[in-house]
C-alpha atoms as a PDB file:
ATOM      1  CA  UNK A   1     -32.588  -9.202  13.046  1.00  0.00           C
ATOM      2  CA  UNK A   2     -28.580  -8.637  14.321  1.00  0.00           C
ATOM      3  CA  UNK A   3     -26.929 -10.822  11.951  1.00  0.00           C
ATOM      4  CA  UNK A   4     -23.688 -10.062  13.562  1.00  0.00           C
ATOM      5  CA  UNK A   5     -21.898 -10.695  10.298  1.00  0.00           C
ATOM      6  CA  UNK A   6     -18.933  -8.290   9.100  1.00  0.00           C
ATOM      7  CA  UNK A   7     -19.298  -7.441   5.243  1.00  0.00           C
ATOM      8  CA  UNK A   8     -16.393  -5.488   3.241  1.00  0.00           C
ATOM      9  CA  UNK A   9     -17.698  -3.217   0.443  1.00  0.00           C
ATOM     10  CA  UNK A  10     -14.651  -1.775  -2.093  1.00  0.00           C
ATOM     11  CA  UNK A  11     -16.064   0.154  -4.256  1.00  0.00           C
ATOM     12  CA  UNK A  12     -14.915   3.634  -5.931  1.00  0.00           C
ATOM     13  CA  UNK A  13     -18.179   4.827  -6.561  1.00  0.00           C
ATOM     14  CA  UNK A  14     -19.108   7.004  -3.596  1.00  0.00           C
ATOM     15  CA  UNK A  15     -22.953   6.587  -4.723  1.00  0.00           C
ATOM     16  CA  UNK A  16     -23.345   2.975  -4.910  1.00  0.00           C
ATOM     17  CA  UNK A  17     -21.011   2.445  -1.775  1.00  0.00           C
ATOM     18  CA  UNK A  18     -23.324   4.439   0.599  1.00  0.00           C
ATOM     19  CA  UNK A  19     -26.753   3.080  -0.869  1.00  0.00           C
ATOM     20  CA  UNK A  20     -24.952  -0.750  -0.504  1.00  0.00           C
ATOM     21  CA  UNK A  21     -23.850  -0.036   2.999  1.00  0.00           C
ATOM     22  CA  UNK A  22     -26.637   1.678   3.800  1.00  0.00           C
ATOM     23  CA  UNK A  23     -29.210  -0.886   2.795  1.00  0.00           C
ATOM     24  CA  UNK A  24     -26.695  -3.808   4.652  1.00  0.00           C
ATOM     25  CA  UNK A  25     -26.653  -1.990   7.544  1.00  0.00           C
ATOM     26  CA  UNK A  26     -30.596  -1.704   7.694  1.00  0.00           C
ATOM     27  CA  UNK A  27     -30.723  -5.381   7.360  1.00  0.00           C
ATOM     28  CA  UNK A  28     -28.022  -5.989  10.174  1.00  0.00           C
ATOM     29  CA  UNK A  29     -25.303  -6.342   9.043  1.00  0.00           C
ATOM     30  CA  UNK A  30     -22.010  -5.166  10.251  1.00  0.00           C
ATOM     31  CA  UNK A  31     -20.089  -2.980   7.453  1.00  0.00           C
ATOM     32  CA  UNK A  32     -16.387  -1.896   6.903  1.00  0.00           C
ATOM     33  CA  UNK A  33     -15.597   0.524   3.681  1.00  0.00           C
ATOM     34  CA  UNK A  34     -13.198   1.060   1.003  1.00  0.00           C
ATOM     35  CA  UNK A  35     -13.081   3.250  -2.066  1.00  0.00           C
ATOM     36  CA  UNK A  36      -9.131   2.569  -3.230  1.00  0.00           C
ATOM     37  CA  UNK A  37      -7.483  -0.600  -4.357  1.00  0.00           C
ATOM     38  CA  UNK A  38      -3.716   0.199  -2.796  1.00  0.00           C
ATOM     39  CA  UNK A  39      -5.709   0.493   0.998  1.00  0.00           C
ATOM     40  CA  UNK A  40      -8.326  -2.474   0.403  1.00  0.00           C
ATOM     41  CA  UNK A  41      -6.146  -5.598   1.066  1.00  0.00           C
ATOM     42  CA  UNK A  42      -4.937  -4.474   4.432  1.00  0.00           C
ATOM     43  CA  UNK A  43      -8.269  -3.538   5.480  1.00  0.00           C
ATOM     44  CA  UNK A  44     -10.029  -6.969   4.471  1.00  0.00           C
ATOM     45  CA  UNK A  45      -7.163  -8.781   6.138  1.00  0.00           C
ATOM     46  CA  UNK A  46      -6.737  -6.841   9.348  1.00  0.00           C
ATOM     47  CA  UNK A  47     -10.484  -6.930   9.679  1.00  0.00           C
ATOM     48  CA  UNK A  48     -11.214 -10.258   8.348  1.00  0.00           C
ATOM     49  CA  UNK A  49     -15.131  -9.903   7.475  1.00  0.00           C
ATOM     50  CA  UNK A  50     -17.181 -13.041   6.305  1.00  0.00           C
ATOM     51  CA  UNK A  51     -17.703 -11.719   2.905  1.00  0.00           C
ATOM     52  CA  UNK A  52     -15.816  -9.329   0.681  1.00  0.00           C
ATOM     53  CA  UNK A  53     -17.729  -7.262  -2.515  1.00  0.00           C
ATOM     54  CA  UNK A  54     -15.301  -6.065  -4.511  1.00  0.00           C
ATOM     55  CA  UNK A  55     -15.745  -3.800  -7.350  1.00  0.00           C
ATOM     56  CA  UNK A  56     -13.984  -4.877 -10.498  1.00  0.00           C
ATOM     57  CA  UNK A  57     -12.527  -1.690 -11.793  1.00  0.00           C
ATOM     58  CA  UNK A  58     -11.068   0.027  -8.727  1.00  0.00           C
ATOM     59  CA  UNK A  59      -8.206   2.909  -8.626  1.00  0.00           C
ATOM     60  CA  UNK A  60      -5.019   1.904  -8.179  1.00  0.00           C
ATOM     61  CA  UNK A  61      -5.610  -2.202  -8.157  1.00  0.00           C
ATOM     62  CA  UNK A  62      -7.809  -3.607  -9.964  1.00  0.00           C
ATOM     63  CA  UNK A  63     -10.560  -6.001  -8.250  1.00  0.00           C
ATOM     64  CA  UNK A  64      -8.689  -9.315  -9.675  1.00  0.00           C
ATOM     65  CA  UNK A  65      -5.466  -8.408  -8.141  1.00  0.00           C
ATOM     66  CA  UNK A  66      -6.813  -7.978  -4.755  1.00  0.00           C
ATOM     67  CA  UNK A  67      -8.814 -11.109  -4.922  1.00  0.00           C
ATOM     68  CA  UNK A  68      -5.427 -12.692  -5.699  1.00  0.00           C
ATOM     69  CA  UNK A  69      -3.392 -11.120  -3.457  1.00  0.00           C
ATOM     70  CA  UNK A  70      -5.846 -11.834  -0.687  1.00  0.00           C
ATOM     71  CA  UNK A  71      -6.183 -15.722  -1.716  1.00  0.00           C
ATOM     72  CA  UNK A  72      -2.084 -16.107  -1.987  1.00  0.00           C
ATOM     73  CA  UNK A  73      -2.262 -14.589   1.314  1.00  0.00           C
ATOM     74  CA  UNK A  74      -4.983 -17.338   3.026  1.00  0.00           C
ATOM     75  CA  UNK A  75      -7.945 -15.602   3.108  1.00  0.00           C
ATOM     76  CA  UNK A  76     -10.759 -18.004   2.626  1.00  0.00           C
ATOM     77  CA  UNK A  77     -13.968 -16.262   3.252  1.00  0.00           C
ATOM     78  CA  UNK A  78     -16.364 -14.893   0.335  1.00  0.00           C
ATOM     79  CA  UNK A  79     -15.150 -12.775  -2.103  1.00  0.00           C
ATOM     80  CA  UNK A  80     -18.246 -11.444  -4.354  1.00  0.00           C
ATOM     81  CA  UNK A  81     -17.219  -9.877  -7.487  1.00  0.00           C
ATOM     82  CA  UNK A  82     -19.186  -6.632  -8.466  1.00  0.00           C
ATOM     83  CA  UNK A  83     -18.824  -6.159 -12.607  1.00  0.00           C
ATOM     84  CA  UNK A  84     -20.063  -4.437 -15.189  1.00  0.00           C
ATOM     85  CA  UNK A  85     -23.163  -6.218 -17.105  1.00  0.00           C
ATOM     86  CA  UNK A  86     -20.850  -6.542 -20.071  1.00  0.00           C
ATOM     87  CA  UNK A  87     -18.207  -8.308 -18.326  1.00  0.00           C
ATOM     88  CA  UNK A  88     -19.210 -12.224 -19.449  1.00  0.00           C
ATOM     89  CA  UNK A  89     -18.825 -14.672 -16.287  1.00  0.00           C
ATOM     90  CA  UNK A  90     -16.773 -17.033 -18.300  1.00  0.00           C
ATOM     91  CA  UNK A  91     -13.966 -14.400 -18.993  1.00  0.00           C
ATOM     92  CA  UNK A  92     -14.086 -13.478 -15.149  1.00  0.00           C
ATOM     93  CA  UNK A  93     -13.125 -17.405 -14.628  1.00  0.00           C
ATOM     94  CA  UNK A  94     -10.232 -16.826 -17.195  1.00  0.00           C
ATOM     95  CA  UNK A  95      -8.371 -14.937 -14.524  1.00  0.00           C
ATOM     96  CA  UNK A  96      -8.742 -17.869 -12.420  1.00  0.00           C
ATOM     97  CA  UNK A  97      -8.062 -15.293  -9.289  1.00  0.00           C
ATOM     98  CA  UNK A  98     -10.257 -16.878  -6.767  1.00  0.00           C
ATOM     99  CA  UNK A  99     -13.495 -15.118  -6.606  1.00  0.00           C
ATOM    100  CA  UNK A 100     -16.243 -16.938  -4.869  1.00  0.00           C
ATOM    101  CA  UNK A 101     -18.879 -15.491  -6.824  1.00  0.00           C
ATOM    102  CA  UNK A 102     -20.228 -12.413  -8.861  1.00  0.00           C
ATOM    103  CA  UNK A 103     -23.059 -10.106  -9.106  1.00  0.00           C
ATOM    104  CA  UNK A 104     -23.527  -7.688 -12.187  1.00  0.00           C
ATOM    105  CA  UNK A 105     -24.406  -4.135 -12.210  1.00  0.00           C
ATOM    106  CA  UNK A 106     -26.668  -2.157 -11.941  1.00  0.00           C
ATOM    107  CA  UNK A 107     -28.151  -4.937  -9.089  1.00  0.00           C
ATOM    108  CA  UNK A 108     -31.253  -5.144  -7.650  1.00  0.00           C
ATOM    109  CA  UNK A 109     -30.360  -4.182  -3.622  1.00  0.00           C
ATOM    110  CA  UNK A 110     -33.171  -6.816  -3.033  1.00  0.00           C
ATOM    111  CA  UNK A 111     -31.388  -9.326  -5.241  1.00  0.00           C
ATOM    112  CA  UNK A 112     -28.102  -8.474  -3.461  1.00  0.00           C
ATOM    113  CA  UNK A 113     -29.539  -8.609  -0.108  1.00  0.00           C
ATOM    114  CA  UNK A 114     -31.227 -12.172  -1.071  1.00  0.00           C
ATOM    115  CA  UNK A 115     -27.884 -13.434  -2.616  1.00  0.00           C
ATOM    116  CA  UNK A 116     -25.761 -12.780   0.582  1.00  0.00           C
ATOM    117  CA  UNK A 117     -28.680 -13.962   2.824  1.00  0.00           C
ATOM    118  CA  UNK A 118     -27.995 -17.100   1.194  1.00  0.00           C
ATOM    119  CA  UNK A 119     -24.863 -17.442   1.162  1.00  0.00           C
ATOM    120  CA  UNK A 120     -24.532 -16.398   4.930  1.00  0.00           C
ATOM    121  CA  UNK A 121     -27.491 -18.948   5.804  1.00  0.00           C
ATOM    122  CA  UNK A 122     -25.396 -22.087   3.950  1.00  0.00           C
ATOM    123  CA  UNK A 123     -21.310 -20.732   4.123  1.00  0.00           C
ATOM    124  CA  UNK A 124     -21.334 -18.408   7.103  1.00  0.00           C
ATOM    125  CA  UNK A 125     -23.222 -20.334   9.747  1.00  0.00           C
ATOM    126  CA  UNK A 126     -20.775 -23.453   9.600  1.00  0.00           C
ATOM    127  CA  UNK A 127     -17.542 -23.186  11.429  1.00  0.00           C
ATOM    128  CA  UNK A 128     -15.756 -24.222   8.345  1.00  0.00           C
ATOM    129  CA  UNK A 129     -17.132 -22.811   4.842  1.00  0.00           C
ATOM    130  CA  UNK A 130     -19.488 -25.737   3.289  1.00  0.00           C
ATOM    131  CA  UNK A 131     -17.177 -28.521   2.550  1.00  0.00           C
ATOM    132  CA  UNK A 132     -19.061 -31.179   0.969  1.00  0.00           C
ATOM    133  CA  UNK A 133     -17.300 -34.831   0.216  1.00  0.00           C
ATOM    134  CA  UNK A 134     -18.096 -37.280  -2.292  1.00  0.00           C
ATOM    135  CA  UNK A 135     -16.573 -40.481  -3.438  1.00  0.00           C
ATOM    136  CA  UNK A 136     -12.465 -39.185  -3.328  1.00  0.00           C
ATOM    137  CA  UNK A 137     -13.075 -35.641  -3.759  1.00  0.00           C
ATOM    138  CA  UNK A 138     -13.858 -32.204  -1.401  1.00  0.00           C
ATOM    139  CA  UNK A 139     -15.680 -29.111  -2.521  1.00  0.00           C
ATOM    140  CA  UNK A 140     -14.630 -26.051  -1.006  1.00  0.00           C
ATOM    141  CA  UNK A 141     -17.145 -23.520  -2.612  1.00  0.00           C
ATOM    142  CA  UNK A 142     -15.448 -20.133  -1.111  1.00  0.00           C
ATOM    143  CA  UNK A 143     -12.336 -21.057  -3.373  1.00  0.00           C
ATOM    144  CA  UNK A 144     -14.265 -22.509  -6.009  1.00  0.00           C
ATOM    145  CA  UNK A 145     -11.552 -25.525  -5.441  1.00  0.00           C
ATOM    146  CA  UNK A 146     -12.225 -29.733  -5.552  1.00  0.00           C
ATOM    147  CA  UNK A 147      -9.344 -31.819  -3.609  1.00  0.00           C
ATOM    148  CA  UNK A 148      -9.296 -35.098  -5.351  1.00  0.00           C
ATOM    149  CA  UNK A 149      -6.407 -37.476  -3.698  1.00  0.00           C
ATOM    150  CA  UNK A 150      -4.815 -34.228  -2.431  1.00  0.00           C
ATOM    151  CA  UNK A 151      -4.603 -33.018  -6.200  1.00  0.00           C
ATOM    152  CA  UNK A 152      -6.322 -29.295  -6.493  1.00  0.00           C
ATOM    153  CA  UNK A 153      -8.494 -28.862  -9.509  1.00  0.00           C
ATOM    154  CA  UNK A 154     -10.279 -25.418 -10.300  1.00  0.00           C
ATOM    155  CA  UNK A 155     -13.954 -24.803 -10.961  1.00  0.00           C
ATOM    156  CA  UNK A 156     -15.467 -22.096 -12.525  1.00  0.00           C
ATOM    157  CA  UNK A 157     -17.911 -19.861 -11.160  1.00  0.00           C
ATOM    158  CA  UNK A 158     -20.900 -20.668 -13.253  1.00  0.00           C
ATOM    159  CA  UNK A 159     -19.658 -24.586 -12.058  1.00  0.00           C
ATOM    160  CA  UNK A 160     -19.107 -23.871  -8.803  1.00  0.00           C
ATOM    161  CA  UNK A 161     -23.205 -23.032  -8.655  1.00  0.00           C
ATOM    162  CA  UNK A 162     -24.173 -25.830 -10.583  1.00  0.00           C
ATOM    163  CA  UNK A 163     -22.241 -28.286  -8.153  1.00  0.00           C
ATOM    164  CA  UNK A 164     -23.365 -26.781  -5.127  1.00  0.00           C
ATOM    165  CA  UNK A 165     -27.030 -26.808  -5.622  1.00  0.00           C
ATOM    166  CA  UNK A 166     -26.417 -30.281  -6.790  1.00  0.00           C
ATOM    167  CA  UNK A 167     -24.421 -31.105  -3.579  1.00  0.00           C
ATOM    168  CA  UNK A 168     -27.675 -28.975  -1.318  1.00  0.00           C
ATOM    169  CA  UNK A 169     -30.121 -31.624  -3.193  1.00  0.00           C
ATOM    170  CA  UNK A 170     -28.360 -35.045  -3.479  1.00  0.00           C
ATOM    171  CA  UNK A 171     -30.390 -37.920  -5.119  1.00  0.00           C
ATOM    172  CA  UNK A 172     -32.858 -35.425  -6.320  1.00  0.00           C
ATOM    173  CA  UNK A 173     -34.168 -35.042  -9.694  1.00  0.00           C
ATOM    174  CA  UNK A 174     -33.294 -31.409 -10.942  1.00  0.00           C
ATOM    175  CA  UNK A 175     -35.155 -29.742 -14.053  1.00  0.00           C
ATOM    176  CA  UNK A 176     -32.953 -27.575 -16.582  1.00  0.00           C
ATOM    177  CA  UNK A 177     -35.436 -24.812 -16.298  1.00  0.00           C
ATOM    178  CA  UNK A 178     -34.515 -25.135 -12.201  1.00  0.00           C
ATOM    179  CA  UNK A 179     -30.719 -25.273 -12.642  1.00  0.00           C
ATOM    180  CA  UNK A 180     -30.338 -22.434 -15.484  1.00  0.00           C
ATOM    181  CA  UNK A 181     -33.180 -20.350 -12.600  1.00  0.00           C
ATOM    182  CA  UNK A 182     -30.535 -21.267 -10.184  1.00  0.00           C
ATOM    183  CA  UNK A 183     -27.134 -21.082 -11.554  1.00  0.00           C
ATOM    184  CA  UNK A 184     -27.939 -17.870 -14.284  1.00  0.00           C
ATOM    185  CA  UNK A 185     -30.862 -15.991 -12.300  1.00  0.00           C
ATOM    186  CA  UNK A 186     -33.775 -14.546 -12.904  1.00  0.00           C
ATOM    187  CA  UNK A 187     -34.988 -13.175 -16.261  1.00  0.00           C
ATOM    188  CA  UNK A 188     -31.729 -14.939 -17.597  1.00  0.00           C
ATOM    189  CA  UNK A 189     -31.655 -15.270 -21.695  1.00  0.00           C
ATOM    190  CA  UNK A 190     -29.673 -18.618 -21.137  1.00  0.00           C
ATOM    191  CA  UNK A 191     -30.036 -21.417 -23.634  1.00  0.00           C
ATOM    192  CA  UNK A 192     -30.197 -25.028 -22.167  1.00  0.00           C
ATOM    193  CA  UNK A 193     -27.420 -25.792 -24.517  1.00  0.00           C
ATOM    194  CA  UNK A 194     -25.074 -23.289 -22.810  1.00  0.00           C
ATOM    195  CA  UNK A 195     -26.340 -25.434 -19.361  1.00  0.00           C
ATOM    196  CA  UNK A 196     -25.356 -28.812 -20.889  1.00  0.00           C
ATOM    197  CA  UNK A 197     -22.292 -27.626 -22.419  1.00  0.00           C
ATOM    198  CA  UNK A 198     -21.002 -26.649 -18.542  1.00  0.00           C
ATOM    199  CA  UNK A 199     -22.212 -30.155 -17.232  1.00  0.00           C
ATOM    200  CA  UNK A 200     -20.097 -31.746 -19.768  1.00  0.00           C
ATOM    201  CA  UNK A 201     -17.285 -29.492 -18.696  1.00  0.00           C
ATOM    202  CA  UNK A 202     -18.100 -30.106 -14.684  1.00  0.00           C
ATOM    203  CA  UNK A 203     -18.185 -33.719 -15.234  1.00  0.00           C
ATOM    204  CA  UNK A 204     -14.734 -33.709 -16.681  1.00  0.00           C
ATOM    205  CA  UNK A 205     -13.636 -32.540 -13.601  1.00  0.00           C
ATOM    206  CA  UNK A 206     -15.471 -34.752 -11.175  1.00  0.00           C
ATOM    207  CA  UNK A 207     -16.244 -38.301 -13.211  1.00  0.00           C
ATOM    208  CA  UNK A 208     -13.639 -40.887 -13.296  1.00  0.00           C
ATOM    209  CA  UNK A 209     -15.585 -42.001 -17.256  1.00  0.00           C
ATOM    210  CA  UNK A 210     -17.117 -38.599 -17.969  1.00  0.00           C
ATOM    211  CA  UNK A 211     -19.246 -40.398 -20.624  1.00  0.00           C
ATOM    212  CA  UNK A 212     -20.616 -43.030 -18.005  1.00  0.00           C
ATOM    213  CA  UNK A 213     -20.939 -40.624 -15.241  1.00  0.00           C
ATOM    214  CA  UNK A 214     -21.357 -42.074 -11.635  1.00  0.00           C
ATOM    215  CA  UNK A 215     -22.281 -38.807 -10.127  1.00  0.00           C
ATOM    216  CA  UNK A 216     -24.017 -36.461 -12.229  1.00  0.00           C
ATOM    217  CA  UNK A 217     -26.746 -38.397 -14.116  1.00  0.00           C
ATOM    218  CA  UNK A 218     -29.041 -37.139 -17.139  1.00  0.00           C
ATOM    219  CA  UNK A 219     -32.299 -37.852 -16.452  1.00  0.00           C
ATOM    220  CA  UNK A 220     -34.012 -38.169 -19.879  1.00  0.00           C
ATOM    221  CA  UNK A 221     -36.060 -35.638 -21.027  1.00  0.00           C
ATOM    222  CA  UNK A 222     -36.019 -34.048 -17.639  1.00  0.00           C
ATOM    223  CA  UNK A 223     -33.248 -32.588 -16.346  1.00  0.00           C
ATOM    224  CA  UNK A 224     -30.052 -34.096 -14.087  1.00  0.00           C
ATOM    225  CA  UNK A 225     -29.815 -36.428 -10.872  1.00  0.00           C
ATOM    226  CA  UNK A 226     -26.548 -35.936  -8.529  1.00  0.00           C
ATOM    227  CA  UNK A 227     -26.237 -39.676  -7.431  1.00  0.00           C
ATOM    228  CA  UNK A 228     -23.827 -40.103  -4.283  1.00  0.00           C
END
């Protein structure tokens, strides 16, 4: 299948760069390369591709900067983090750079390939990335960003997830077991206490009474409900 979709690997390892780009390639995709940090913020700007995976540890810049540097600069489109396993999600967030997303190494090139089939089916395909509104707020998942009464307020990555897949399956009821499968992935040693503790944390963000929520509902015993 041509996809027809530009993707942006930086990555300093000349291994994992060819298998990535090889593998992306096979599945249709278009594919523009980078091994050094100085050289990989021109390229992704002058070629503008729909999603950017960018190695954390890179010579001469290190993946946050970039991701920075390309955000203060207006680029918009997906920018996938590639880190090391150790490398906790959470302390990615406390850089606050603007990464869309993340995916730990060593990855599964089927897991990759599923993640970024995802994201191009739900991001890509619209004209404008996924903006979902509700009540007086925006979600703009590429910048991980709500716009509520013009005010910015920044989500995490981990909340990012969570919000979209509530925002893909409004009114529903959602098991924990579901959102931890969706939000942590697969074979994931997650607690459901680590899940609630991020709800409470989301809902500060998006409820007017976080402790009477309007929008993101417990449903006892169960799981959560995202009432619009």
């Amino acid at each position: 299948m041509q996809k027809d979709i530009k993707i942006a690997i930086i990555e300093d390892d000349e291994n994992l760069r060819f298998l990535v780009s090889h593998r992306l390639q096979t599945e249709g995709y278009k594919v523009v390369e980078c091994a050094d940090g100085n050289l990989a913020e021109e390229m992704v700007l002058t070629e503008q591709p729909a999603i950017v995976l960018l190695d954390w540890m890179l010579p001469g810049k290190q993946g946050s900067e970039i991701c920075a540097a390309l955000r203060a600069k207006g680029f918009e489109n997906l920018i996938i983090m590639m880190t090391a396993k150790a490398q906790d999600p959470d302390k990615i967030d406390a850089y606050n750079f603007g990464a869309s997303d993340y995916v730990t190494k060593p990855f599964n090139m089927d897991v990759l390939v599923a993640m970024l089939d995802s994201k191009i089916k739900y991001v890509v395909s619209h004209d404008k990335s996924e903006i979902s509104k509700f009540g007086d707020m925006e979600h703009h998942p590429n910048t991980h960003s709500l716009l509520k009464n013009s005010k910015k307020i920044e989500l995490t990555i981990l909340e990012n997830r969570i919000l979209l897949y509530f925002l893909k399956n409004i009114n529903s009821i959602i098991s924990r077991d579901d959102l931890m499968m969706v939000v942590w992935g697969y074979n994931s040693d997650v607690n459901t206490r680590t899940l609630d503790m991020h709800i409470v944390r989301l809902r500060k963000k998006i409820e007017d009474n976080p402790d009477r929520p309007q929008f993101l509902q417990t449903v006892r015993g169960v799981g959560y409900r995202f009432q619009v």
